[in-house]
Protein backbone atom coordinates (compact mmCIF):
# COMPACT_ATOMS: atom_id res chain seq x y z
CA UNK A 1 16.21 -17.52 -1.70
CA UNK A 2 15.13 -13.58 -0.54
CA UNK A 3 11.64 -14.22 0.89
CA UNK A 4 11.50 -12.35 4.19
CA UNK A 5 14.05 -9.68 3.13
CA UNK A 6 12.30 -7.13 1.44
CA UNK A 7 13.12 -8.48 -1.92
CA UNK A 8 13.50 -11.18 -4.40
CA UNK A 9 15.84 -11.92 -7.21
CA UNK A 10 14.23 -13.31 -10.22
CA UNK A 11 15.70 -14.45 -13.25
CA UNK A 12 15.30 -15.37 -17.06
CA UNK A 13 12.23 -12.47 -17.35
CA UNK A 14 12.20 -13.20 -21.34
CA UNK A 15 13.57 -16.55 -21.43
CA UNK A 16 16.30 -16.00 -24.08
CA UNK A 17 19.23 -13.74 -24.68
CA UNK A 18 18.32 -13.12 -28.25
CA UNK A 19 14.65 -11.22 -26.50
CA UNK A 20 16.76 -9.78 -23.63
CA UNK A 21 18.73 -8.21 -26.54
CA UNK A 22 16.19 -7.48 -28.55
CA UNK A 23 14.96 -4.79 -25.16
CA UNK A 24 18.54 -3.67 -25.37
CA UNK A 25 18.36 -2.49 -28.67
CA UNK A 26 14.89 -1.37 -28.42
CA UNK A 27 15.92 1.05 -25.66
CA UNK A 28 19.50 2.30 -27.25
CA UNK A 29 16.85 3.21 -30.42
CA UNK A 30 14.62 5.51 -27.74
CA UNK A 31 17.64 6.87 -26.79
CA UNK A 32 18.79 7.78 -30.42
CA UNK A 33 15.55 9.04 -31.27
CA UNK A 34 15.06 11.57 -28.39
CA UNK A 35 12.43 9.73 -26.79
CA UNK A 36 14.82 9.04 -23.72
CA UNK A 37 15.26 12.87 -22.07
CA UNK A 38 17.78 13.73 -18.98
CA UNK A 39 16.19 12.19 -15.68
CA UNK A 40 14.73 14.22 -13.13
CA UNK A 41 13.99 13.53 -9.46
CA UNK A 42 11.19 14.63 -7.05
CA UNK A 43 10.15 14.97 -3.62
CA UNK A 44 6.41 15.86 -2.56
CA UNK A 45 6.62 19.65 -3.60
CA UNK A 46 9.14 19.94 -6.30
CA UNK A 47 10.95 18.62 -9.56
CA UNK A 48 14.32 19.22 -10.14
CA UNK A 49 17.27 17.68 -12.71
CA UNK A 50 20.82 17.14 -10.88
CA UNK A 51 23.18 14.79 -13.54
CA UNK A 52 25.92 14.34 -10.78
CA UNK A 53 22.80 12.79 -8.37
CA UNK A 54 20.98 11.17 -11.23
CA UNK A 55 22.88 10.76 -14.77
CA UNK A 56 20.46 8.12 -16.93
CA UNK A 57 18.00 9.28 -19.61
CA UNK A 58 14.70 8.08 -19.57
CA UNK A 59 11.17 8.03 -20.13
CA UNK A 60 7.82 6.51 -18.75
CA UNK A 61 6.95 4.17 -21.90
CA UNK A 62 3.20 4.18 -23.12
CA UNK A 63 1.27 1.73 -25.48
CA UNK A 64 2.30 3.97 -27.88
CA UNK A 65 6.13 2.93 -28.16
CA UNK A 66 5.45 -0.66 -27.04
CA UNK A 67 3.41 -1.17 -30.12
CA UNK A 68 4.85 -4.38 -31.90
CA UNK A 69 8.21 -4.15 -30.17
CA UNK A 70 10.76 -6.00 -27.68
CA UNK A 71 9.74 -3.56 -25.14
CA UNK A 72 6.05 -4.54 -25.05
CA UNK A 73 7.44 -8.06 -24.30
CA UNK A 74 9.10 -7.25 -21.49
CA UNK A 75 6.37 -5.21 -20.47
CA UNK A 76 3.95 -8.49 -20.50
CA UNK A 77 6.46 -10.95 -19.18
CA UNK A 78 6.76 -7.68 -15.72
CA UNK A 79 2.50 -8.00 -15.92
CA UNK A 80 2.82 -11.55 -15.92
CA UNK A 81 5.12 -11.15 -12.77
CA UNK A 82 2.18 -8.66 -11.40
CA UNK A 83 -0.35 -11.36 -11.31
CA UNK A 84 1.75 -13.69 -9.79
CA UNK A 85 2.42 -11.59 -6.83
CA UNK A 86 -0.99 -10.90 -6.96
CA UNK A 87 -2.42 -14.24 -6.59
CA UNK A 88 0.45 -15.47 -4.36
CA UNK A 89 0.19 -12.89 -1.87
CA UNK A 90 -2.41 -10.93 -2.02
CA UNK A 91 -0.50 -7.78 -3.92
CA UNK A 92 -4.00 -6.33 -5.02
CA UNK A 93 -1.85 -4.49 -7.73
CA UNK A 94 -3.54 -2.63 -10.50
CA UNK A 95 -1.66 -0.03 -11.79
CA UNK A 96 1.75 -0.46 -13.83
CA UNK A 97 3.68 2.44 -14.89
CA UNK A 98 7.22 1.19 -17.00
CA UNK A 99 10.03 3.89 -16.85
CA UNK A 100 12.59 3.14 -19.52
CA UNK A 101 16.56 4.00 -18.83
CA UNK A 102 19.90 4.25 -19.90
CA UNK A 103 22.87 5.10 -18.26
CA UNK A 104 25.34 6.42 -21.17
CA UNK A 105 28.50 5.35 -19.08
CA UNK A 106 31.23 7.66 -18.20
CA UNK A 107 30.49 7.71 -14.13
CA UNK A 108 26.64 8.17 -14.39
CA UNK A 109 24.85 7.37 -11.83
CA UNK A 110 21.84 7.27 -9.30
CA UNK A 111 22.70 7.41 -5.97
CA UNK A 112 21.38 6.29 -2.72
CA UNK A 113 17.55 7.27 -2.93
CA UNK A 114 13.59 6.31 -1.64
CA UNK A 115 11.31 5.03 -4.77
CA UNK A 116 8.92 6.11 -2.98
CA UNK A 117 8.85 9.50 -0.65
CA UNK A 118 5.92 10.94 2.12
CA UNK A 119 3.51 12.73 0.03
CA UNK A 120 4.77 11.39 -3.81
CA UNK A 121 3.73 8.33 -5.61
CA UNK A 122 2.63 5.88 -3.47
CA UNK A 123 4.76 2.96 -4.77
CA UNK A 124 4.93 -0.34 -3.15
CA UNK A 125 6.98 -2.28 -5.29
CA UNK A 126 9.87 -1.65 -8.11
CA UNK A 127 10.95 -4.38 -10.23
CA UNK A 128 14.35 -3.74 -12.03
CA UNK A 129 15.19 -5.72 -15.61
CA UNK A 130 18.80 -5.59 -16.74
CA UNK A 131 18.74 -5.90 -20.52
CA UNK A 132 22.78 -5.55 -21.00
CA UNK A 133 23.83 -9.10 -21.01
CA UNK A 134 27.10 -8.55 -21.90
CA UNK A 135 27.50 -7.10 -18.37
CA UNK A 136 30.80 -8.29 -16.22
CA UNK A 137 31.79 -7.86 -12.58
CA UNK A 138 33.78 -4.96 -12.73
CA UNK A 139 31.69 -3.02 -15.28
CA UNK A 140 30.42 -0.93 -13.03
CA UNK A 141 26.23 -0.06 -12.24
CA UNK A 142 26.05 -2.62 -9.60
CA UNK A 143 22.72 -2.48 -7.82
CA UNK A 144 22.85 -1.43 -4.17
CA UNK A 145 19.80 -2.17 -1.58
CA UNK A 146 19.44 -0.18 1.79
CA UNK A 147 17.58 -2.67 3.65
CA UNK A 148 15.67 -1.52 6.34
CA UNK A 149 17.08 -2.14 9.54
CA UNK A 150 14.81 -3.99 12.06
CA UNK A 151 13.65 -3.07 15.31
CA UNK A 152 15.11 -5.83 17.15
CA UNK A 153 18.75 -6.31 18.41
CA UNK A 154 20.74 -9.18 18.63
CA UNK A 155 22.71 -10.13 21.57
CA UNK A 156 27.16 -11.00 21.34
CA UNK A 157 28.92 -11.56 24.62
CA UNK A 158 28.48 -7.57 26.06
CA UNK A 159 27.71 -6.02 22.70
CA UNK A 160 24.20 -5.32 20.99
CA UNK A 161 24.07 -5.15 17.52
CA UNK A 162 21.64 -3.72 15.01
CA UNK A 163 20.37 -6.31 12.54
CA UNK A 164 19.34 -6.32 8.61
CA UNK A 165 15.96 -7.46 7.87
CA UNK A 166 16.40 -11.18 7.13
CA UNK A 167 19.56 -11.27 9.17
CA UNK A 168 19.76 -13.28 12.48
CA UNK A 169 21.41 -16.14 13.76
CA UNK A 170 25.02 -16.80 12.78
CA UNK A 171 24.39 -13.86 10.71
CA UNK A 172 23.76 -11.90 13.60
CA UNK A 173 26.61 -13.06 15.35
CA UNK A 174 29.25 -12.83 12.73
CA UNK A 175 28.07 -8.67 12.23
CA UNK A 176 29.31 -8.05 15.61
């Protein structure tokens, strides 16, 4: 339903609530036990920790606290989605890196950023998982994309207008 515009939307990762809750609680027990810390954010020559930029807690998970837990699940079913890419397209992904987080409410947030920044971590692809299924319109954490725009411009009687990746057409026409 995506293909073409930068990303794709892909659901039932664990295949059942009851493992999708199972994460939940996995993480909310990180968090209770420490292993979640204030997020940081970086740039290619510094680190620095901002809460009113970027509010979760989190923490890069290792083998060590997906041992035998929900988390090491997920962490298959995202390798699993790896290999598919993979083989599909080509991906010629190796490395994996899982960073675990929770936003504790109360306005926190993560505004508009890169993933990936000139001269940090050379990342080519982030895959989000949502483990709060009890979530609601109106909750608040929607997900936001800044899609790039393209290069091309569409034509509208005298006007030229800028177009989304993935947009023309009637799309096109109705932006203007």
């Amino acid at each position: 339903p995506s293909a073409g515009r930068g990303y794709i939307v892909k659901g039932d990762l664990l295949k059942s609530k009851d493992r999708v809750r199972a994460v939940w609680d996995a993480l909310l027990q990180l968090e209770k036990d420490g292993t979640l810390k204030p997020a940081g954010m970086q740039n290619s020559s510094h680190t620095w920790k901002q809460s009113e930029i970027r509010g979760d807690k989190m923490a890069f998970i290792t083998s060590m606290e997906m041992k035998n837990t929900a988390i090491d699940e997920a962490a298959k079913a995202m390798d699993a989605l790896k290999a598919e890419l993979n083989e599909a397209v080509d991906f010629q992904c190796s490395k994996v890196s899982i960073q675990a987080a929770v936003y504790p409410g109360n306005g926190t947030r993560y505004v508009k950023h890169l993933d990936s920044c000139k001269g940090g971590p050379n990342r080519r692809l982030t895959v989000l998982f949502y483990p709060n299924i009890d979530w609601k319109a109106g909750d608040g954490g929607e997900l936001r994309l800044y899609l790039p725009l393209k290069k091309e411009k569409a034509k509208h009687g005298e006007k030229e207008v800028v177009v989304p990746e993935g947009k023309t057409g009637e799309a096109a026409k109705r932006k203007a």
